[in-house]
C-alpha atoms as a PDB file:
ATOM      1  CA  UNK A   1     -45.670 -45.874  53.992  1.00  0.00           C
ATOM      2  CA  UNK A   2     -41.844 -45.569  53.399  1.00  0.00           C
ATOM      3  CA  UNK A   3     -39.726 -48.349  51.183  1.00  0.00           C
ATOM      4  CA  UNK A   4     -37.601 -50.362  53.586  1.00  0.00           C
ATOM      5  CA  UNK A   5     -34.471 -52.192  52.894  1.00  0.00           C
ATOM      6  CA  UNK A   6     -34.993 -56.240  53.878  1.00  0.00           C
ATOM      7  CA  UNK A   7     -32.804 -59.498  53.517  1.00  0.00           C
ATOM      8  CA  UNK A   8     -33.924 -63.183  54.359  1.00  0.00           C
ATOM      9  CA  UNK A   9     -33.365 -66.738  53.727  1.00  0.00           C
ATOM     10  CA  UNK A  10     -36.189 -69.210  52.513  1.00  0.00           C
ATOM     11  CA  UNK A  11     -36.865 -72.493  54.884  1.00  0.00           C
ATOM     12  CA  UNK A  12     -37.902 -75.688  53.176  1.00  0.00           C
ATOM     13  CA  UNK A  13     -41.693 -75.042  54.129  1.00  0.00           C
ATOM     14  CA  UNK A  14     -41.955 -72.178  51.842  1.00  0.00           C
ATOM     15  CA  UNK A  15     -41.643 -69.366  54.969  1.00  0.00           C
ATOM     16  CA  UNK A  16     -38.753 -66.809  54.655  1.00  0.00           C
ATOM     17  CA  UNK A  17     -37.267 -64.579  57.855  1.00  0.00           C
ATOM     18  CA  UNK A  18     -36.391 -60.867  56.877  1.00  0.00           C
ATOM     19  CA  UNK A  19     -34.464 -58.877  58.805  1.00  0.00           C
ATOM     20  CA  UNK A  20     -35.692 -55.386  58.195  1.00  0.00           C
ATOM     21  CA  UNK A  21     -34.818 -51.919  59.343  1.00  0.00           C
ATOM     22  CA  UNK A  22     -38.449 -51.299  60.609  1.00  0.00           C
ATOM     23  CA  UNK A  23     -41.468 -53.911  61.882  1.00  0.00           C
ATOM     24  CA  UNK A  24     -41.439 -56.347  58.152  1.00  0.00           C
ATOM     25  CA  UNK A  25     -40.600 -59.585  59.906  1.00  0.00           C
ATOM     26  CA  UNK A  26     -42.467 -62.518  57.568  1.00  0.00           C
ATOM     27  CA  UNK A  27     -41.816 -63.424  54.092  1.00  0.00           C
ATOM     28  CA  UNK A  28     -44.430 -65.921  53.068  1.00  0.00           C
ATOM     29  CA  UNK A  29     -43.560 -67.722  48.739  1.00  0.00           C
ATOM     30  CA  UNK A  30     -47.204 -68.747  47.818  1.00  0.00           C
ATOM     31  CA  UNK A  31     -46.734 -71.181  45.098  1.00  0.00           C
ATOM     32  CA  UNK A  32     -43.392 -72.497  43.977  1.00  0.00           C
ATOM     33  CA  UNK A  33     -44.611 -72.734  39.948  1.00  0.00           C
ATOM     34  CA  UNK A  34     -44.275 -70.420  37.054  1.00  0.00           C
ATOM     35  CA  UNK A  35     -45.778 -67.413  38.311  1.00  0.00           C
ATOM     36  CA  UNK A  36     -45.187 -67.572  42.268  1.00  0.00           C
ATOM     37  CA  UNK A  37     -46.597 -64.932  44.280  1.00  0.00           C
ATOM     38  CA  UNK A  38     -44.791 -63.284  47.328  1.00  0.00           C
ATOM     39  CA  UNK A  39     -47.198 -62.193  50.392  1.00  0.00           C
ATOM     40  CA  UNK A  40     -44.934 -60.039  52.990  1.00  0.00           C
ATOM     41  CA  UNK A  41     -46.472 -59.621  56.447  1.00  0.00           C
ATOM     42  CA  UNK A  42     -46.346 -57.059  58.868  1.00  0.00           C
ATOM     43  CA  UNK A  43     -44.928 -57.887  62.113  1.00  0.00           C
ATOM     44  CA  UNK A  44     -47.413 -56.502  64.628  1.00  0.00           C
ATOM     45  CA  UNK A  45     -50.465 -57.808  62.619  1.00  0.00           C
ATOM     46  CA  UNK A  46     -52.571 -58.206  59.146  1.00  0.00           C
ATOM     47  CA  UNK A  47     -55.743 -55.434  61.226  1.00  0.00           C
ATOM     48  CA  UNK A  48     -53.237 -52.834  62.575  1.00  0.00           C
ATOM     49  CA  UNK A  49     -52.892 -49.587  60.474  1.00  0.00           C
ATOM     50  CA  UNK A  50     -49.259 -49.364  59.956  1.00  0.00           C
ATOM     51  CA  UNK A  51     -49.195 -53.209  58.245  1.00  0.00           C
ATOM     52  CA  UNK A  52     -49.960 -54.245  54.560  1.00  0.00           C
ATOM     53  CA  UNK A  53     -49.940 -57.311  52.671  1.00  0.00           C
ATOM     54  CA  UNK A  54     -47.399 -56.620  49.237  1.00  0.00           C
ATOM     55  CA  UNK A  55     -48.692 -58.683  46.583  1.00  0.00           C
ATOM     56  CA  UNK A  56     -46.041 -58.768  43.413  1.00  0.00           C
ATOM     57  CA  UNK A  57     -46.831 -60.716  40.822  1.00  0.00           C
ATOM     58  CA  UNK A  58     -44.459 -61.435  38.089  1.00  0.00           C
ATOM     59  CA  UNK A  59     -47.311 -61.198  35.643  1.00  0.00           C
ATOM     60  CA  UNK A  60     -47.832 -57.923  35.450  1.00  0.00           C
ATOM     61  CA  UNK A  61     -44.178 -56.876  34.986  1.00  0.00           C
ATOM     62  CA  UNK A  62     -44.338 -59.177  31.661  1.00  0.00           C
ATOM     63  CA  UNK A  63     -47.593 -57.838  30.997  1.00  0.00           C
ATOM     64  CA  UNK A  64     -46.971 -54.480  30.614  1.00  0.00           C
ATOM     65  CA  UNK A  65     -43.286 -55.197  28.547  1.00  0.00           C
ATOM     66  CA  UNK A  66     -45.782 -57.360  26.069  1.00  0.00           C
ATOM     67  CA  UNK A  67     -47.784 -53.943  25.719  1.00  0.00           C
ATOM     68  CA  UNK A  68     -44.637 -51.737  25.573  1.00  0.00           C
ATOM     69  CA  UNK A  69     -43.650 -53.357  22.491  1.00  0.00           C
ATOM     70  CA  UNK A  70     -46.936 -54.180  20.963  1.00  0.00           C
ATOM     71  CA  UNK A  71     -47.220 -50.593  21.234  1.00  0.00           C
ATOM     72  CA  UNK A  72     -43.842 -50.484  19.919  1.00  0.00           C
ATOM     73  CA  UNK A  73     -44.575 -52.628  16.672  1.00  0.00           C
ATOM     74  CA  UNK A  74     -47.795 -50.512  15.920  1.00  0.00           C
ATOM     75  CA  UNK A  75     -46.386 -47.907  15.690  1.00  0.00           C
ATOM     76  CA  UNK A  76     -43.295 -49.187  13.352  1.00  0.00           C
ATOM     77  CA  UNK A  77     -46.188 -50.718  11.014  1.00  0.00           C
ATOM     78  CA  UNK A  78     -47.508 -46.963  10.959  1.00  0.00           C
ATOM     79  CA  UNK A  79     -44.599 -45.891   9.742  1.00  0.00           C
ATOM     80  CA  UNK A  80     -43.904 -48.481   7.155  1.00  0.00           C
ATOM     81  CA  UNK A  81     -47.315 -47.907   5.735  1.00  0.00           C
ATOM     82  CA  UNK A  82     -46.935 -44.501   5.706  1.00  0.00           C
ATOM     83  CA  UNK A  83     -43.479 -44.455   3.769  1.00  0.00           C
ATOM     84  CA  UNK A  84     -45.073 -46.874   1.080  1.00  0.00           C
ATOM     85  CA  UNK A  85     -48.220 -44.174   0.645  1.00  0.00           C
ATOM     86  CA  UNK A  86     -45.788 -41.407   0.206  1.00  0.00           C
ATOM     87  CA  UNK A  87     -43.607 -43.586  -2.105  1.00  0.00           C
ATOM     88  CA  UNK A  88     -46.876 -44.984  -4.037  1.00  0.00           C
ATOM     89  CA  UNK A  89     -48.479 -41.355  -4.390  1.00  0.00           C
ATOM     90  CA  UNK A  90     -44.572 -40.182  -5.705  1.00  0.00           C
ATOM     91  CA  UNK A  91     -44.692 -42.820  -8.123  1.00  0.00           C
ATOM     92  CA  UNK A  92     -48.350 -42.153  -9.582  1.00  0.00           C
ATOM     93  CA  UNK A  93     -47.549 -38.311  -9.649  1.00  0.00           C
ATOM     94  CA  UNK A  94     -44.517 -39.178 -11.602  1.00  0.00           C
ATOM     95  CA  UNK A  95     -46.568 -41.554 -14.240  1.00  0.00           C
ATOM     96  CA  UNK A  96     -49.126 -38.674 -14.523  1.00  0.00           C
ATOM     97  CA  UNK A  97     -45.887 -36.112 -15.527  1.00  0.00           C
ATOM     98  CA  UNK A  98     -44.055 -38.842 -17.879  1.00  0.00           C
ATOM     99  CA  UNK A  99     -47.969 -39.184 -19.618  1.00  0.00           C
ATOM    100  CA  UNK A 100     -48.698 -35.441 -19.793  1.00  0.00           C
ATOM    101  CA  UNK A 101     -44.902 -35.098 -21.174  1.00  0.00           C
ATOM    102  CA  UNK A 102     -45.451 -37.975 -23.789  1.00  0.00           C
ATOM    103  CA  UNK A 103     -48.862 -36.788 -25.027  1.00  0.00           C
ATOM    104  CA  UNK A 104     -47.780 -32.974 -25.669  1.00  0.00           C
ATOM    105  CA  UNK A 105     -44.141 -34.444 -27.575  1.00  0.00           C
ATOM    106  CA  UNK A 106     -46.124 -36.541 -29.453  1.00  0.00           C
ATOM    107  CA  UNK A 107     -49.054 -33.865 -31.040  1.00  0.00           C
ATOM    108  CA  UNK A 108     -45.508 -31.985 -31.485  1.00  0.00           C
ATOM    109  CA  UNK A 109     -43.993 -34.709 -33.816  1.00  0.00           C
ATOM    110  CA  UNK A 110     -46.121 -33.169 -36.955  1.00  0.00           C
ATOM    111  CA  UNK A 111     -45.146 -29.767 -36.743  1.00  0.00           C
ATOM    112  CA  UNK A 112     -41.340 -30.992 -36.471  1.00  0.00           C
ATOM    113  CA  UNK A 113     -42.437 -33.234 -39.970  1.00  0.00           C
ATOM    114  CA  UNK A 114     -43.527 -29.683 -41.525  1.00  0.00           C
ATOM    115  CA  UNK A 115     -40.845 -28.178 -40.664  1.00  0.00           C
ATOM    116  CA  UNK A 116     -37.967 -30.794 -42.390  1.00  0.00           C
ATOM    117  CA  UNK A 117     -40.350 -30.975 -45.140  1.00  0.00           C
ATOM    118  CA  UNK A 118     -40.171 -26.915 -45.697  1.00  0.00           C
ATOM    119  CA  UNK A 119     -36.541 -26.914 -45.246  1.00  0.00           C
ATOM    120  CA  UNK A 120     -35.587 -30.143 -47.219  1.00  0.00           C
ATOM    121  CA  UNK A 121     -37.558 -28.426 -49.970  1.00  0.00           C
ATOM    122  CA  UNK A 122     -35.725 -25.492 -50.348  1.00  0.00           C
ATOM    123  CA  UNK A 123     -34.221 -24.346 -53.773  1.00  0.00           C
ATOM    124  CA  UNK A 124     -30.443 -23.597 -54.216  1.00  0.00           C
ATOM    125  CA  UNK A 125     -30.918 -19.807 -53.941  1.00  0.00           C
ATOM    126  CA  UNK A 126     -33.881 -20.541 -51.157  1.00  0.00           C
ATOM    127  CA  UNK A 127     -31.383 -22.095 -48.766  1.00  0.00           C
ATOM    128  CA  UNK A 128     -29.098 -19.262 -48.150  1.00  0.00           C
ATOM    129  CA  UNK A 129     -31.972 -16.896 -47.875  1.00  0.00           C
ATOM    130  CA  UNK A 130     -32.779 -15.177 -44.103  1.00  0.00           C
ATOM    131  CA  UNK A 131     -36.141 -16.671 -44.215  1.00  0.00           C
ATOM    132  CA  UNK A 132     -34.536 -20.623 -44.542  1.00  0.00           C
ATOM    133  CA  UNK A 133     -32.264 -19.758 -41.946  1.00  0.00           C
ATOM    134  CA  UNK A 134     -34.947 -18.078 -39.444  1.00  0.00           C
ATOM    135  CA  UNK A 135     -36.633 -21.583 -40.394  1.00  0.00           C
ATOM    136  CA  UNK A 136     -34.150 -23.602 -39.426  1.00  0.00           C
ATOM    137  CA  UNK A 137     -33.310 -21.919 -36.146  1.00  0.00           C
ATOM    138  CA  UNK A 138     -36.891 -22.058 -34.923  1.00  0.00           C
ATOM    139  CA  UNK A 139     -36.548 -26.122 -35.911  1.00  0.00           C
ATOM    140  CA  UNK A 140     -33.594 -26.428 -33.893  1.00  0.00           C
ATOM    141  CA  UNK A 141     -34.686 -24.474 -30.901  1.00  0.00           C
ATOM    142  CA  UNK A 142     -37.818 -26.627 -30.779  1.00  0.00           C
ATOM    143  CA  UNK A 143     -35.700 -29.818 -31.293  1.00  0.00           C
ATOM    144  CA  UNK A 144     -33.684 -28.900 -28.403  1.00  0.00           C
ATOM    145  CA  UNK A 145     -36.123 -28.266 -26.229  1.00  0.00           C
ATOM    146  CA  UNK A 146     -37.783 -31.624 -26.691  1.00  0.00           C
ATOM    147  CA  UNK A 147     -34.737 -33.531 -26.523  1.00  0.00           C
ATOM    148  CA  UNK A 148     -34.168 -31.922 -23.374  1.00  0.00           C
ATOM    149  CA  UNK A 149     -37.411 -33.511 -22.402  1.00  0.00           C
ATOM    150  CA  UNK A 150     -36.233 -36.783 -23.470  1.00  0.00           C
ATOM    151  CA  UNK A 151     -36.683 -36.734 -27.054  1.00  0.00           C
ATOM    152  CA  UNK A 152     -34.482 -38.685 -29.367  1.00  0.00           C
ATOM    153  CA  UNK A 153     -34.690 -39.569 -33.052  1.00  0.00           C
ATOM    154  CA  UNK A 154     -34.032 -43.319 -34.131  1.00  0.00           C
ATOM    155  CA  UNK A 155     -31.118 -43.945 -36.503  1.00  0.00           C
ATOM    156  CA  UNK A 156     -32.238 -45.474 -39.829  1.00  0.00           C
ATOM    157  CA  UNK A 157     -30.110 -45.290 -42.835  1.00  0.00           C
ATOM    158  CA  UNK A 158     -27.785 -48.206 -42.863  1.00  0.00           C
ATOM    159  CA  UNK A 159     -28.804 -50.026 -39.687  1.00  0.00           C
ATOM    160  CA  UNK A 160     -30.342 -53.222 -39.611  1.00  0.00           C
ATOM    161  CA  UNK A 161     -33.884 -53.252 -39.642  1.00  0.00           C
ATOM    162  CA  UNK A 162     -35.377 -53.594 -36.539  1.00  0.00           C
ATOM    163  CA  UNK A 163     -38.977 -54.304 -35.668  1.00  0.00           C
ATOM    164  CA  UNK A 164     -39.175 -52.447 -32.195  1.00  0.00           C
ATOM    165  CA  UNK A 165     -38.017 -49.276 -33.995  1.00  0.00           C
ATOM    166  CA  UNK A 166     -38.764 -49.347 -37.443  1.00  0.00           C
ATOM    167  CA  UNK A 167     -41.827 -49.980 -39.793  1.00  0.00           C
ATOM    168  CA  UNK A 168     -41.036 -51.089 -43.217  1.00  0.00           C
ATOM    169  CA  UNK A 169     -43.542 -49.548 -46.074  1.00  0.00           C
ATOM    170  CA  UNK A 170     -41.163 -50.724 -49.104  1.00  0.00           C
ATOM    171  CA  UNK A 171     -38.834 -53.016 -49.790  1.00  0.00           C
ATOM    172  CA  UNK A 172     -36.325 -53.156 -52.563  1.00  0.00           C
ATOM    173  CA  UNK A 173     -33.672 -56.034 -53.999  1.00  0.00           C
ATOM    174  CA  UNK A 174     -30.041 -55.085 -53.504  1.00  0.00           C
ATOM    175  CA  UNK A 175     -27.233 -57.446 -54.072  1.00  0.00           C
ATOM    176  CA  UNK A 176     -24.584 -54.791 -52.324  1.00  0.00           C
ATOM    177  CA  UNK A 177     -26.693 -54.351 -48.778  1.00  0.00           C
ATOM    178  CA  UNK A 178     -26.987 -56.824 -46.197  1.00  0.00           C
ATOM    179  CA  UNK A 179     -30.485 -58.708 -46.331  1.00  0.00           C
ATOM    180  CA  UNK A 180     -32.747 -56.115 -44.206  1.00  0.00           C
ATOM    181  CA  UNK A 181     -30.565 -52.704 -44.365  1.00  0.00           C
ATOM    182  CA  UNK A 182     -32.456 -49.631 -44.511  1.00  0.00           C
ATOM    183  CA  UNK A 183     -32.052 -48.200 -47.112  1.00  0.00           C
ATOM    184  CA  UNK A 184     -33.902 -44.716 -47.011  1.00  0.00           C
ATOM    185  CA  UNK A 185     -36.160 -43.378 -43.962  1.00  0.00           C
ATOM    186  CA  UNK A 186     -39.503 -42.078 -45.260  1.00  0.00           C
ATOM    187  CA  UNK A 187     -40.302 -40.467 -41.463  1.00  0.00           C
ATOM    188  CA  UNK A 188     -38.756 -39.884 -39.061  1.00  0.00           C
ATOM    189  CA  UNK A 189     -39.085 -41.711 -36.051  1.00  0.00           C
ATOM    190  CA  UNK A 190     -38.475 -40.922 -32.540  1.00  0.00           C
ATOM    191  CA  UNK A 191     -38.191 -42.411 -28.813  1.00  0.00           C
ATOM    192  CA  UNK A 192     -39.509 -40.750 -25.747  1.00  0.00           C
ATOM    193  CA  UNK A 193     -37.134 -41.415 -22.495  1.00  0.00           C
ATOM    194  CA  UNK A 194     -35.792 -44.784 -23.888  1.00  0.00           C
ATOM    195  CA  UNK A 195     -39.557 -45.187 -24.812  1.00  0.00           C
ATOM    196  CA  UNK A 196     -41.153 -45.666 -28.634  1.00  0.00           C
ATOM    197  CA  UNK A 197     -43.538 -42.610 -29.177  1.00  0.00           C
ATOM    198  CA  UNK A 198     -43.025 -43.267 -33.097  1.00  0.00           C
ATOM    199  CA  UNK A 199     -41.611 -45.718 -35.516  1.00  0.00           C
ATOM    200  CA  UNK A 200     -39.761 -44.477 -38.142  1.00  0.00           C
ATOM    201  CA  UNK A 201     -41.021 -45.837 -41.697  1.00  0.00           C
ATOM    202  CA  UNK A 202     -38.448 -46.965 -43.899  1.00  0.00           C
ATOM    203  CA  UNK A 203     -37.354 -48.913 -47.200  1.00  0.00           C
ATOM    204  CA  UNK A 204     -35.344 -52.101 -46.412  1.00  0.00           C
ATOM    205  CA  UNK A 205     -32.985 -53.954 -48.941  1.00  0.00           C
ATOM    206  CA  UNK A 206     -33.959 -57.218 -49.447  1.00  0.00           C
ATOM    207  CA  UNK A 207     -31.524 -60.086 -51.646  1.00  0.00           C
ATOM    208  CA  UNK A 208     -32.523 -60.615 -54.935  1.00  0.00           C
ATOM    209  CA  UNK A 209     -35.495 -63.550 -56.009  1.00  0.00           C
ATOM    210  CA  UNK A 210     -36.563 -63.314 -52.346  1.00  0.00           C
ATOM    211  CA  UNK A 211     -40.277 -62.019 -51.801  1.00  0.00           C
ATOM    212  CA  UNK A 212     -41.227 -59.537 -49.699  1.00  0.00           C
ATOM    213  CA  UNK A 213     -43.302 -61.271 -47.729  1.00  0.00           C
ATOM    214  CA  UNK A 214     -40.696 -64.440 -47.339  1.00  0.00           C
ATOM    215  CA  UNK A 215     -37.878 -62.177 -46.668  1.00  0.00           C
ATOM    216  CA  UNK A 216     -40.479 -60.823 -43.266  1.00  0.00           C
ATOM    217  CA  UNK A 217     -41.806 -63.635 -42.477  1.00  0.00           C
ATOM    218  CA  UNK A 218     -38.452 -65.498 -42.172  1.00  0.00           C
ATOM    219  CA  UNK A 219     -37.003 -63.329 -39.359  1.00  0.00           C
ATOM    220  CA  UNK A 220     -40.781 -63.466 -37.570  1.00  0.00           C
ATOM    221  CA  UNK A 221     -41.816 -59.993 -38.592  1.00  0.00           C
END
């Protein structure tokens, strides 16, 4: 059946007359309340085969906006929780590198101690010998490649001591240092990305007549 164009106006009793451009003649409102239904009649009669009864209902217009965006929301949540996997799975495959990273620097930190210990003990005549200096470059091509990794040695001599960084193993009175100065580094200690991987051990100056174990315990050590 074609679509035809109709226009009407609505008597008090709830019946509306439509003038069409074909045989649609009745417009009948059932139901003035929230959800009113509209029955349109054909003009030569409800049994003949050219007439239908129209039933719209509001309803199902909202219902099927309520599913277009439920549908719509679903699929948003999908999305969300599939951006936080991805970002969860980067962030555990990023620990796992950072721990691999740390535990290889780290079973690297006693071959760098053998190798300031061989060149620190060089003689006079040793040090200017093509076997110190073949030493030393292998040091400092390892020592670059680690700090390129994130690798950084912790300043000692001079600073204040500092728990985070530093372990003491000896203490010694000075009236010239500020309580607490390190006074010599014993190892060397290092930080991994802004991260302890070692504390240096060092001597601290303490002030004359204090104890060792007052001068600690009075800064909370």
């Amino acid at each position: 059946m074609g679509t035809h164009g109709w226009m009407g106006t609505l008597d008090p009793e709830g019946q509306a007359t439509v003038q069409s451009d074909d045989d649609i003649e009745i417009v009948e409102i059932v139901g003035l309340g929230d959800s009113p239904t509209i029955e349109i009649e054909d003009e030569t009669g409800g049994d003949s085969a050219g007439s239908a009864d129209l039933i719209l209902d509001f309803d199902d217009e909202d219902a099927e906006s309520n599913a277009v965006e439920e549908e719509r929301s679903r699929r948003m949540r999908l999305q969300a929780d599939f951006e936080n996997y991805k970002k969860r799975v980067e962030k555990e495959r990023a620990a796992g590198q950072r721990h691999a990273s740390s535990r290889v620097v780290q079973n690297l930190l006693p071959v760098l101690d053998n190798f300031e210990r061989a060149i620190g003990s060089a003689s006079g005549e040793e040090t200017g010998s093509s076997f110190h200096r073949g030493v030393q470059l292998i040091f400092r091509q390892i020592l670059d490649e680690l700090r390129r990794e994130g690798l950084e040695a912790i300043d000692t001599v001079g600073q204040p001591f500092d728990p985070n960084l530093h372990e003491a193993v000896a203490t010694e009175e000075h009236a010239d240092l500020p309580h607490q100065t390190i006074m010599e580094e014993l190892q060397r200690g290092y930080t991994l990305n802004e991260r302890l991987l070692r504390p240096a051990l060092v001597k601290v100056s303490i002030q004359p007549g204090m104890r060792e174990t007052d001068s600690f315990e009075s800064e909370g050590f």
